[in-house]
N, C-alpha and C. Protein backbone atom coordinates (compact mmCIF):
# COMPACT_ATOMS: atom_id res chain seq x y z
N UNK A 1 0.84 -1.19 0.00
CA UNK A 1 0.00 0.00 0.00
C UNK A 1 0.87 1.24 0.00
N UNK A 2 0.23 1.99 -0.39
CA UNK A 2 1.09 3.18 -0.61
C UNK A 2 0.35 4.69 -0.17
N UNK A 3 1.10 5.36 0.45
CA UNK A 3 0.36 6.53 1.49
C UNK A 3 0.08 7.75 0.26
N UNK A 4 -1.01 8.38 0.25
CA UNK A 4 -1.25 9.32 -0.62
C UNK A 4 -2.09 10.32 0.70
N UNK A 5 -1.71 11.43 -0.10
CA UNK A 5 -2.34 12.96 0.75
C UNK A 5 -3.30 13.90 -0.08
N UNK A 6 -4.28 13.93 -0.22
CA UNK A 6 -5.23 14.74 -0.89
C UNK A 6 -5.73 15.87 0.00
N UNK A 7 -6.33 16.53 -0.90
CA UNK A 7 -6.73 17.60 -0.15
C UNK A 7 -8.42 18.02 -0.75
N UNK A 8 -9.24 18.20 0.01
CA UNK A 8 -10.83 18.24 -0.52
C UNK A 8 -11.26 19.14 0.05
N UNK A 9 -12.39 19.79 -0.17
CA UNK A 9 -12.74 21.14 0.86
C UNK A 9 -13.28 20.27 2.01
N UNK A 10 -13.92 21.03 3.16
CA UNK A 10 -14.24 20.92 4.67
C UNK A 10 -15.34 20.15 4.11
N UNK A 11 -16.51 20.48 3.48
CA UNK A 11 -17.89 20.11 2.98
C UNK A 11 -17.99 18.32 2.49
N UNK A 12 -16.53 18.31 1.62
CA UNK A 12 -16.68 16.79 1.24
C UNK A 12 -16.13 15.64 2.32
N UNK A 13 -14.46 16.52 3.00
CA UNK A 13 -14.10 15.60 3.95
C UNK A 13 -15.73 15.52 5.10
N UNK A 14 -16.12 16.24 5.40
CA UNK A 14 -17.29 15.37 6.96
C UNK A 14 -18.01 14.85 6.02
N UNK A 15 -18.38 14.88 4.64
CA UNK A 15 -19.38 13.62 3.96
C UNK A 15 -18.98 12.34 3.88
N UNK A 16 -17.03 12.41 3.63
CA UNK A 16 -17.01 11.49 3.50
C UNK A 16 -16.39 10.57 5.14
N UNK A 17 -16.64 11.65 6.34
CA UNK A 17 -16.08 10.53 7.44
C UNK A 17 -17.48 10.43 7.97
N UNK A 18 -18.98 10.47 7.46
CA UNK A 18 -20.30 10.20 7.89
C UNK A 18 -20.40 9.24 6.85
N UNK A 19 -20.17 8.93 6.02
CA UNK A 19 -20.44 8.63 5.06
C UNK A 19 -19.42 6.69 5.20
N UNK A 20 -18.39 7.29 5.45
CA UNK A 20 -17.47 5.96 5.83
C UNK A 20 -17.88 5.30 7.15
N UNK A 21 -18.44 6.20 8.24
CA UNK A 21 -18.89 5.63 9.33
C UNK A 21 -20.25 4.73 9.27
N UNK A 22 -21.32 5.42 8.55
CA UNK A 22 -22.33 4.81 8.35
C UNK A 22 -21.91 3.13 7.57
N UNK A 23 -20.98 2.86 6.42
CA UNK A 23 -20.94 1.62 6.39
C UNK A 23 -19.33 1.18 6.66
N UNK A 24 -19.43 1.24 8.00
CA UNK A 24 -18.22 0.73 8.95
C UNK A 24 -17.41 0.41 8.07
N UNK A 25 -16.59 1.83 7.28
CA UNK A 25 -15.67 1.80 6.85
C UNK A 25 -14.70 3.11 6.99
N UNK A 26 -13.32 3.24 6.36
CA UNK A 26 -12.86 4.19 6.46
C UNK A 26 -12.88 5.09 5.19
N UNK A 27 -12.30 6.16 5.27
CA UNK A 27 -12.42 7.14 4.64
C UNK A 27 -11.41 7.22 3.28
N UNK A 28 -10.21 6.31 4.02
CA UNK A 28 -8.85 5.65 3.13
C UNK A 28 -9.61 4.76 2.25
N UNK A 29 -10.01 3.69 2.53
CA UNK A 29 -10.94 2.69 1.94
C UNK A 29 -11.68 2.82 0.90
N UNK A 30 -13.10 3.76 1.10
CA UNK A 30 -13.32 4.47 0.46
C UNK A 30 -13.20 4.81 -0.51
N UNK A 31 -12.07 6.21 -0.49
CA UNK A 31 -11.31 6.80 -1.86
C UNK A 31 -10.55 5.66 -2.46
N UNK A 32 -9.90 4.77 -1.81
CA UNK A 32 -9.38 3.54 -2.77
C UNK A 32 -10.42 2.90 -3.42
N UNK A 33 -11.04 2.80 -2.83
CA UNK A 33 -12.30 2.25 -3.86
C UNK A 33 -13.03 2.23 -5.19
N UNK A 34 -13.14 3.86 -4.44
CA UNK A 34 -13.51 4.71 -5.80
C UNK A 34 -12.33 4.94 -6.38
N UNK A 35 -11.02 4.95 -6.42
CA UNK A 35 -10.09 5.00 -7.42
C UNK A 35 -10.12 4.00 -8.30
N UNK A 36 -10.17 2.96 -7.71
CA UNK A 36 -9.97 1.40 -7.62
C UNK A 36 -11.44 1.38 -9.11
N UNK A 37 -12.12 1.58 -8.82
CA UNK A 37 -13.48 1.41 -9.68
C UNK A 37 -13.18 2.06 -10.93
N UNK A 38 -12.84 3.53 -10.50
CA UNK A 38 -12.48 4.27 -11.89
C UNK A 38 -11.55 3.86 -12.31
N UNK A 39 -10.50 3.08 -12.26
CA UNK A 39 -9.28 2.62 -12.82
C UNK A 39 -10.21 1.56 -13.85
N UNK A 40 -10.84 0.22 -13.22
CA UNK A 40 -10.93 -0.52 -13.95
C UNK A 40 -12.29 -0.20 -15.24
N UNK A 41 -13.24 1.13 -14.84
CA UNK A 41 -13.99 1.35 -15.88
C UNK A 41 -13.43 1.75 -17.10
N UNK A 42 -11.62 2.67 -16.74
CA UNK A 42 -11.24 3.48 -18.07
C UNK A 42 -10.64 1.99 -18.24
N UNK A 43 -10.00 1.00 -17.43
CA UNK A 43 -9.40 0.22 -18.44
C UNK A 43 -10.35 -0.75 -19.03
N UNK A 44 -11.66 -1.01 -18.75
CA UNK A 44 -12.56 -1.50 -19.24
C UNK A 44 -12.78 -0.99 -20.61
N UNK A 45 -12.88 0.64 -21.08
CA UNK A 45 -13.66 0.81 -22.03
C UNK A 45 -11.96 0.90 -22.88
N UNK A 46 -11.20 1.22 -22.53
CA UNK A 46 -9.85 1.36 -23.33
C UNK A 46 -10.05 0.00 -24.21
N UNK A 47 -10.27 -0.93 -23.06
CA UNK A 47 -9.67 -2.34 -23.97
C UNK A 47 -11.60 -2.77 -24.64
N UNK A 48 -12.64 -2.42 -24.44
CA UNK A 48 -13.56 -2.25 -25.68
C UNK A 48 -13.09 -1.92 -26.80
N UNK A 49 -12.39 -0.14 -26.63
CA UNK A 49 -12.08 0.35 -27.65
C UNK A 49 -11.26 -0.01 -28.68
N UNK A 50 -9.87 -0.28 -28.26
CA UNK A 50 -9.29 -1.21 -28.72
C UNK A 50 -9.93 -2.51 -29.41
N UNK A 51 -10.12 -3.43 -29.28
CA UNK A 51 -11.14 -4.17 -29.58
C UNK A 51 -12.04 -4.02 -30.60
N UNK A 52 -12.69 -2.85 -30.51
CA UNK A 52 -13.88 -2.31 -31.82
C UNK A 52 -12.94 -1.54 -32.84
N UNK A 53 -11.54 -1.21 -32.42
CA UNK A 53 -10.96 -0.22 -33.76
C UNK A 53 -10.20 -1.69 -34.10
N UNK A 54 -10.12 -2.48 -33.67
CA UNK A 54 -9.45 -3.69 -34.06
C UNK A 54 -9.89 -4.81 -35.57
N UNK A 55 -11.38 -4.83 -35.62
CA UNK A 55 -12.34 -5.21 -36.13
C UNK A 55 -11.86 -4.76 -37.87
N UNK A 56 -12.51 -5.22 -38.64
CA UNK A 56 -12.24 -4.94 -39.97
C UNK A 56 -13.77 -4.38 -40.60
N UNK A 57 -14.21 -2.92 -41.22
CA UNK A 57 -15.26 -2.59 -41.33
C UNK A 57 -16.10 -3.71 -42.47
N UNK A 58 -17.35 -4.28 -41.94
CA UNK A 58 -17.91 -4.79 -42.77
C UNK A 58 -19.47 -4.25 -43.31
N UNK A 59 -19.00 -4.95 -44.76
CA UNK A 59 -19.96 -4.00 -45.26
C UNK A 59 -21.45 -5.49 -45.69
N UNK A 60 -22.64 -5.39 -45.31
CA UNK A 60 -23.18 -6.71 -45.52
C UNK A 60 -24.21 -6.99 -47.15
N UNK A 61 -24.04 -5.79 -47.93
CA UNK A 61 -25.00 -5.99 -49.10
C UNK A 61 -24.08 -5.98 -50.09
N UNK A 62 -22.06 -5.77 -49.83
CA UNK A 62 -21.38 -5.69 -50.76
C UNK A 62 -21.64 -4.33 -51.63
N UNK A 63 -22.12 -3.64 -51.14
CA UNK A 63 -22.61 -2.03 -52.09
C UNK A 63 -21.67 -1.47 -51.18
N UNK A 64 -21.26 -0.59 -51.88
CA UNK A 64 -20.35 0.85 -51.73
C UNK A 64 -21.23 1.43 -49.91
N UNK A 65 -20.18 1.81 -49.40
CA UNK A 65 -20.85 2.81 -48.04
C UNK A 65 -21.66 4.14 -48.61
N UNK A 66 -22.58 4.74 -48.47
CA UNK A 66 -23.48 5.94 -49.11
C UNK A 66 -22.91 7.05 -48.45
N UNK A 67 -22.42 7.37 -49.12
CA UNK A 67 -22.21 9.23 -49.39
C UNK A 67 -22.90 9.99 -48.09
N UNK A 68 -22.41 10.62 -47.29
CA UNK A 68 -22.82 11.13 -46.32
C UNK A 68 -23.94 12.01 -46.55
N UNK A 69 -24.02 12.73 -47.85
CA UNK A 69 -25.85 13.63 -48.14
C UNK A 69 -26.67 12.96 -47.88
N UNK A 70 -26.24 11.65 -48.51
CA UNK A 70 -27.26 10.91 -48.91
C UNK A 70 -27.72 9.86 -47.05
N UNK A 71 -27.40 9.77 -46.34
CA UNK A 71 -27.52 9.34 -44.97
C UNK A 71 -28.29 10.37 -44.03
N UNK A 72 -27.54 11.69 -44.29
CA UNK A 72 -28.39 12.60 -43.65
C UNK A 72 -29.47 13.31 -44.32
N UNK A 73 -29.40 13.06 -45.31
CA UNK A 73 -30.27 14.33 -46.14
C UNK A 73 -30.33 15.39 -46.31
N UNK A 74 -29.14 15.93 -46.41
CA UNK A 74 -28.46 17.04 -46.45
C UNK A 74 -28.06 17.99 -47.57
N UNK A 75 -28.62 19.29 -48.12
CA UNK A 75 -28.34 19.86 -49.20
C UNK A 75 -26.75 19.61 -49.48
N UNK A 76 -26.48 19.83 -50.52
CA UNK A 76 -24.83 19.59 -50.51
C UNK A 76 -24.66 21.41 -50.63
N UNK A 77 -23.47 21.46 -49.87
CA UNK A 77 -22.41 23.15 -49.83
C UNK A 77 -21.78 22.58 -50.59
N UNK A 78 -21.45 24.25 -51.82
CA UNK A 78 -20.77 24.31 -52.64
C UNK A 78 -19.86 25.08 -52.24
């Protein structure tokens, strides 16, 4: 484990030592937690992402991809 020092205004630290007390936990705990969570959501969607740019675009009627006017319906700028 490794000691880290943050700093939060007055308002969030007593939310979060009512907040850690109510489920008999600490306040250290806690913020590891929630670090802990957000770590594995970005590396969750990283390695989606990865994954979906990985893929090879398929096309399923063998026709050309349509022209972006033509998808939105969009006057064309000249």
């Amino acid at each position: 484990m490794k000691n880290l020092t943050i700093t939060v205004p007055e308002e969030v630290a007593a939310w979060a030592r009512v907040w850690a007390a109510k489920h008999n936990t600490s306040v250290s705990k806690l913020v590891g937690e929630m670090l802990r969570e957000r770590m594995q959501q970005e590396d969750a969607y990283e390695a989606a992402m990865r994954s979906f740019l990985a893929r090879k675009p398929t096309v399923l009627s063998g026709a050309p991809y349509p022209k972006r006017e033509e998808l939105y319906d969009r006057p064309r700028l000249r």
